[in-house]
Protein backbone atom coordinates (compact mmCIF):
# COMPACT_ATOMS: atom_id res chain seq x y z
CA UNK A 1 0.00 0.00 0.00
CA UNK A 2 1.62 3.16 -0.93
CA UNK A 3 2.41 6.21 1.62
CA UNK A 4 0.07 8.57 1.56
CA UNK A 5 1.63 11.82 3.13
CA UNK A 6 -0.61 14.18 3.73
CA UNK A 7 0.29 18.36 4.28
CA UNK A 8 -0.24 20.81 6.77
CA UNK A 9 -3.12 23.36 4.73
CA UNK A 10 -3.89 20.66 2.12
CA UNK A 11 -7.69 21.28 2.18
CA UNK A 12 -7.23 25.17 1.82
CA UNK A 13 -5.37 24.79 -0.85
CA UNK A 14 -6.52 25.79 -4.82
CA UNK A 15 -3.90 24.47 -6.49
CA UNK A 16 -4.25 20.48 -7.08
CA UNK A 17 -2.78 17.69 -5.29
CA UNK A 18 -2.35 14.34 -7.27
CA UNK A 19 -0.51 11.62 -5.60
CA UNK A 20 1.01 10.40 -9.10
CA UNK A 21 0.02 6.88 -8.08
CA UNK A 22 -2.44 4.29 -10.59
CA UNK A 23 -2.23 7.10 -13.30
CA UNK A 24 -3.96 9.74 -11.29
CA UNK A 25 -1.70 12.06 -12.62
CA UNK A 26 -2.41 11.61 -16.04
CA UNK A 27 -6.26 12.79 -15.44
CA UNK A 28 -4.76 16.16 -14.33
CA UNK A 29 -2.44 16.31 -17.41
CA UNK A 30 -5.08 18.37 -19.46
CA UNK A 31 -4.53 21.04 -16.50
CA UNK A 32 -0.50 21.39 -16.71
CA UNK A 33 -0.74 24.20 -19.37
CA UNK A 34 1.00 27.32 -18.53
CA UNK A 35 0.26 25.86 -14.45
CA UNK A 36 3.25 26.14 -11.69
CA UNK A 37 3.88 22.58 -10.53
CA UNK A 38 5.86 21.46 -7.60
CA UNK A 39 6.61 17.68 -7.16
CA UNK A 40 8.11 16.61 -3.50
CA UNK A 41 11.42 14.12 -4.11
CA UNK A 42 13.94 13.94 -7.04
CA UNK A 43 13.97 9.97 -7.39
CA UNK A 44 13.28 8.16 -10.52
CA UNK A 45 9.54 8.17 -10.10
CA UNK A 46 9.80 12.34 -9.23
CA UNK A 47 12.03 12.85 -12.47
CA UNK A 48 9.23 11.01 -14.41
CA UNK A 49 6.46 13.18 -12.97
CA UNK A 50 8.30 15.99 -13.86
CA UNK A 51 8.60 15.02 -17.59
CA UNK A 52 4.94 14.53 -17.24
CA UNK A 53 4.16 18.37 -16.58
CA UNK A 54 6.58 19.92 -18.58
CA UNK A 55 5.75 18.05 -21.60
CA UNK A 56 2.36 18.58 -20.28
CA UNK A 57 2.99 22.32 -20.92
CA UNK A 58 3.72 23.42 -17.20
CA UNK A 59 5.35 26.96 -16.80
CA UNK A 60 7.92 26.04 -14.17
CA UNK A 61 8.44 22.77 -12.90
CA UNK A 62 10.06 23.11 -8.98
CA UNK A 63 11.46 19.96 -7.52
CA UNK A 64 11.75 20.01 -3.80
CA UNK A 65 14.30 17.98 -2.62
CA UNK A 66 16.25 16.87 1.17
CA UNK A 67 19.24 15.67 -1.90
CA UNK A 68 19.58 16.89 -5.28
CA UNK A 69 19.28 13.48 -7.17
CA UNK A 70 21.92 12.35 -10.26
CA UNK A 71 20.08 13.02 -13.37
CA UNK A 72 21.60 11.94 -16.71
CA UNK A 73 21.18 12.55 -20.32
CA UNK A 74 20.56 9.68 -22.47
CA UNK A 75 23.63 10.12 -24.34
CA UNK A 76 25.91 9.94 -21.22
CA UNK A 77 23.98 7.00 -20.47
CA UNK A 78 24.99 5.35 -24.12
CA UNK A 79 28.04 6.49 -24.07
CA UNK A 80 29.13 4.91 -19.93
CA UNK A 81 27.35 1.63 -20.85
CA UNK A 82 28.67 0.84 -24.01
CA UNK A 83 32.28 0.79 -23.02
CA UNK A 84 33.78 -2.45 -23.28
CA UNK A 85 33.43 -4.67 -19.92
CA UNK A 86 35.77 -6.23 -18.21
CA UNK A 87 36.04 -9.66 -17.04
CA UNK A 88 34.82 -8.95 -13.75
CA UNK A 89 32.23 -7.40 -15.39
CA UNK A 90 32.40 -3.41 -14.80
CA UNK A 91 34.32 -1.26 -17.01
CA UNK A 92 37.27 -0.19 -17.68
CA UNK A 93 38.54 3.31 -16.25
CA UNK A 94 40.08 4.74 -19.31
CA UNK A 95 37.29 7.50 -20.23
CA UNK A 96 35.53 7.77 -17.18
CA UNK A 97 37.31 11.48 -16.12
CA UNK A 98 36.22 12.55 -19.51
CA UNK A 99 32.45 11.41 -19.40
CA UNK A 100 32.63 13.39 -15.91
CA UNK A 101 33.63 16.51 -17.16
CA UNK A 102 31.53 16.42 -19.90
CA UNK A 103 28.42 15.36 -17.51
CA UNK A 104 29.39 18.32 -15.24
CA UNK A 105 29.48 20.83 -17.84
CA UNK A 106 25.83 19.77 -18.91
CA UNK A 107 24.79 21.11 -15.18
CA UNK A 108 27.16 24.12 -15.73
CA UNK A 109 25.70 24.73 -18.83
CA UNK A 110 22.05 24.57 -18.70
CA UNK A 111 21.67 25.35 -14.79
CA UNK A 112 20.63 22.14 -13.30
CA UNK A 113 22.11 21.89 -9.59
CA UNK A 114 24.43 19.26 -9.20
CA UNK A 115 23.80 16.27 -6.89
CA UNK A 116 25.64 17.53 -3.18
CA UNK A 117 27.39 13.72 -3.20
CA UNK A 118 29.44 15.52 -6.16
CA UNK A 119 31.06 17.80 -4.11
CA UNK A 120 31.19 16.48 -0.11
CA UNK A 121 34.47 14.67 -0.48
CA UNK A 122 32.69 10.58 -0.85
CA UNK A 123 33.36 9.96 -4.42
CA UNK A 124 29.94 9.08 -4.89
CA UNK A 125 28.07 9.52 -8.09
CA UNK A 126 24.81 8.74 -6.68
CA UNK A 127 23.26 9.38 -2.63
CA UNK A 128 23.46 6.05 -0.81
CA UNK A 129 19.86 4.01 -1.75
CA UNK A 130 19.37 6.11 -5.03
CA UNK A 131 19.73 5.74 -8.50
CA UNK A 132 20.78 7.74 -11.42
CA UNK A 133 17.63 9.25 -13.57
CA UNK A 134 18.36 9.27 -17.04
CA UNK A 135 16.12 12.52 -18.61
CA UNK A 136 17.15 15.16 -21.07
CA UNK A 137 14.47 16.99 -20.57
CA UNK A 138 15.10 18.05 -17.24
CA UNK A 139 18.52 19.76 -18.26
CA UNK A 140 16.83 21.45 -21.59
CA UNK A 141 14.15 22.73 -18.93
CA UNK A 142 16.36 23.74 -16.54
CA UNK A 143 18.34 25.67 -20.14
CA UNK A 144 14.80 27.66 -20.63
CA UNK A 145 14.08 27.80 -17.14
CA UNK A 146 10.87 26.46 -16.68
CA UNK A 147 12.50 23.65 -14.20
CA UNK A 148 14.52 24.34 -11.17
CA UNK A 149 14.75 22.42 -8.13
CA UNK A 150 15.27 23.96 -4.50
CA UNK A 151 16.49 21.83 -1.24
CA UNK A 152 14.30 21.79 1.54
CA UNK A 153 11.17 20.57 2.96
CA UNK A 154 7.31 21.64 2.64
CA UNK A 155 5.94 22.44 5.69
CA UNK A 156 2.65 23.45 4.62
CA UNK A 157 0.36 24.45 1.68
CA UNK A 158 -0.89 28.17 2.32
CA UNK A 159 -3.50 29.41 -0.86
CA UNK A 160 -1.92 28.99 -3.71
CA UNK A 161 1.72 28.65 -2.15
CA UNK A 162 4.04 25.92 -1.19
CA UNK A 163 6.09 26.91 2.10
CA UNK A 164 9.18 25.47 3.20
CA UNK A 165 10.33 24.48 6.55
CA UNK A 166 13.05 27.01 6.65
């Protein structure tokens, strides 16, 4: 049974809520054009949703996020996965520092935040538990700026306003 979570000010507000779960959010796709969404969490499933709306004509897309999440375009995604394997099955280094610069200029260049494991020292290319989202759209959005995504937490729905904790 899915999580339902449920926000402080949720029945005053006009906006609409969808839960993106068994397709609800494809009744409300009509109702993206020229709308302000916000989707809470930048996994896979919240990188999908945001497709959803800005393909569904949205004006700005805002992601809010505890950890900006790796998002990759497709042809990074080719490009790392088609390198040859080795026998142990993952691939070779040779290329890798390349791919990353080129990866990291796509966030530099179109204004996407980068994910904060990037930066804090571990290495990582992903948050421990996540995954990377593969979604060009996100960083042609982000070019245009109709997405953006902003680290926090909603503490309650106020009108037609989304307020953060802090």
């Amino acid at each position: 049974t899915p999580r339902v979570l449920k926000l402080p000010g949720e029945d005053l507000f006009d906006g609409t809520i969808t839960t993106s779960i068994s397709n609800d959010m494809n009744n409300t796709v009509q109702s993206f054009e020229g709308k302000r969404v916000v989707i809470q969490g930048m996994g896979a499933f919240a990188m999908e949703c945001a497709r959803t709306a800005i393909e569904g004509g949205a004006s700005k897309v805002t992601i809010i996020c505890r950890r900006h999440g790796t998002v990759s375009i497709r042809a990074m995604d080719y490009l790392y996965f088609n390198r040859p394997f080795l026998e142990d099955g993952s691939h070779h280094d040779s290329g890798s520092a390349e791919l990353m610069r080129i990866w990291r200029n796509v966030y530099k260049d179109s204004g996407a935040t980068m994910p904060e494991c990037w930066s804090d020292g571990s290495g990582a290319l992903t948050h421990p538990g996540h995954t990377i989202s593969v979604s060009d759209i996100w960083f042609v959005a982000h070019h245009y700026g109709i997405a953006s995504s902003v680290r926090g937490e909603i503490g309650h729905l106020d009108g037609h306003h989304v307020v953060l904790t802090d």
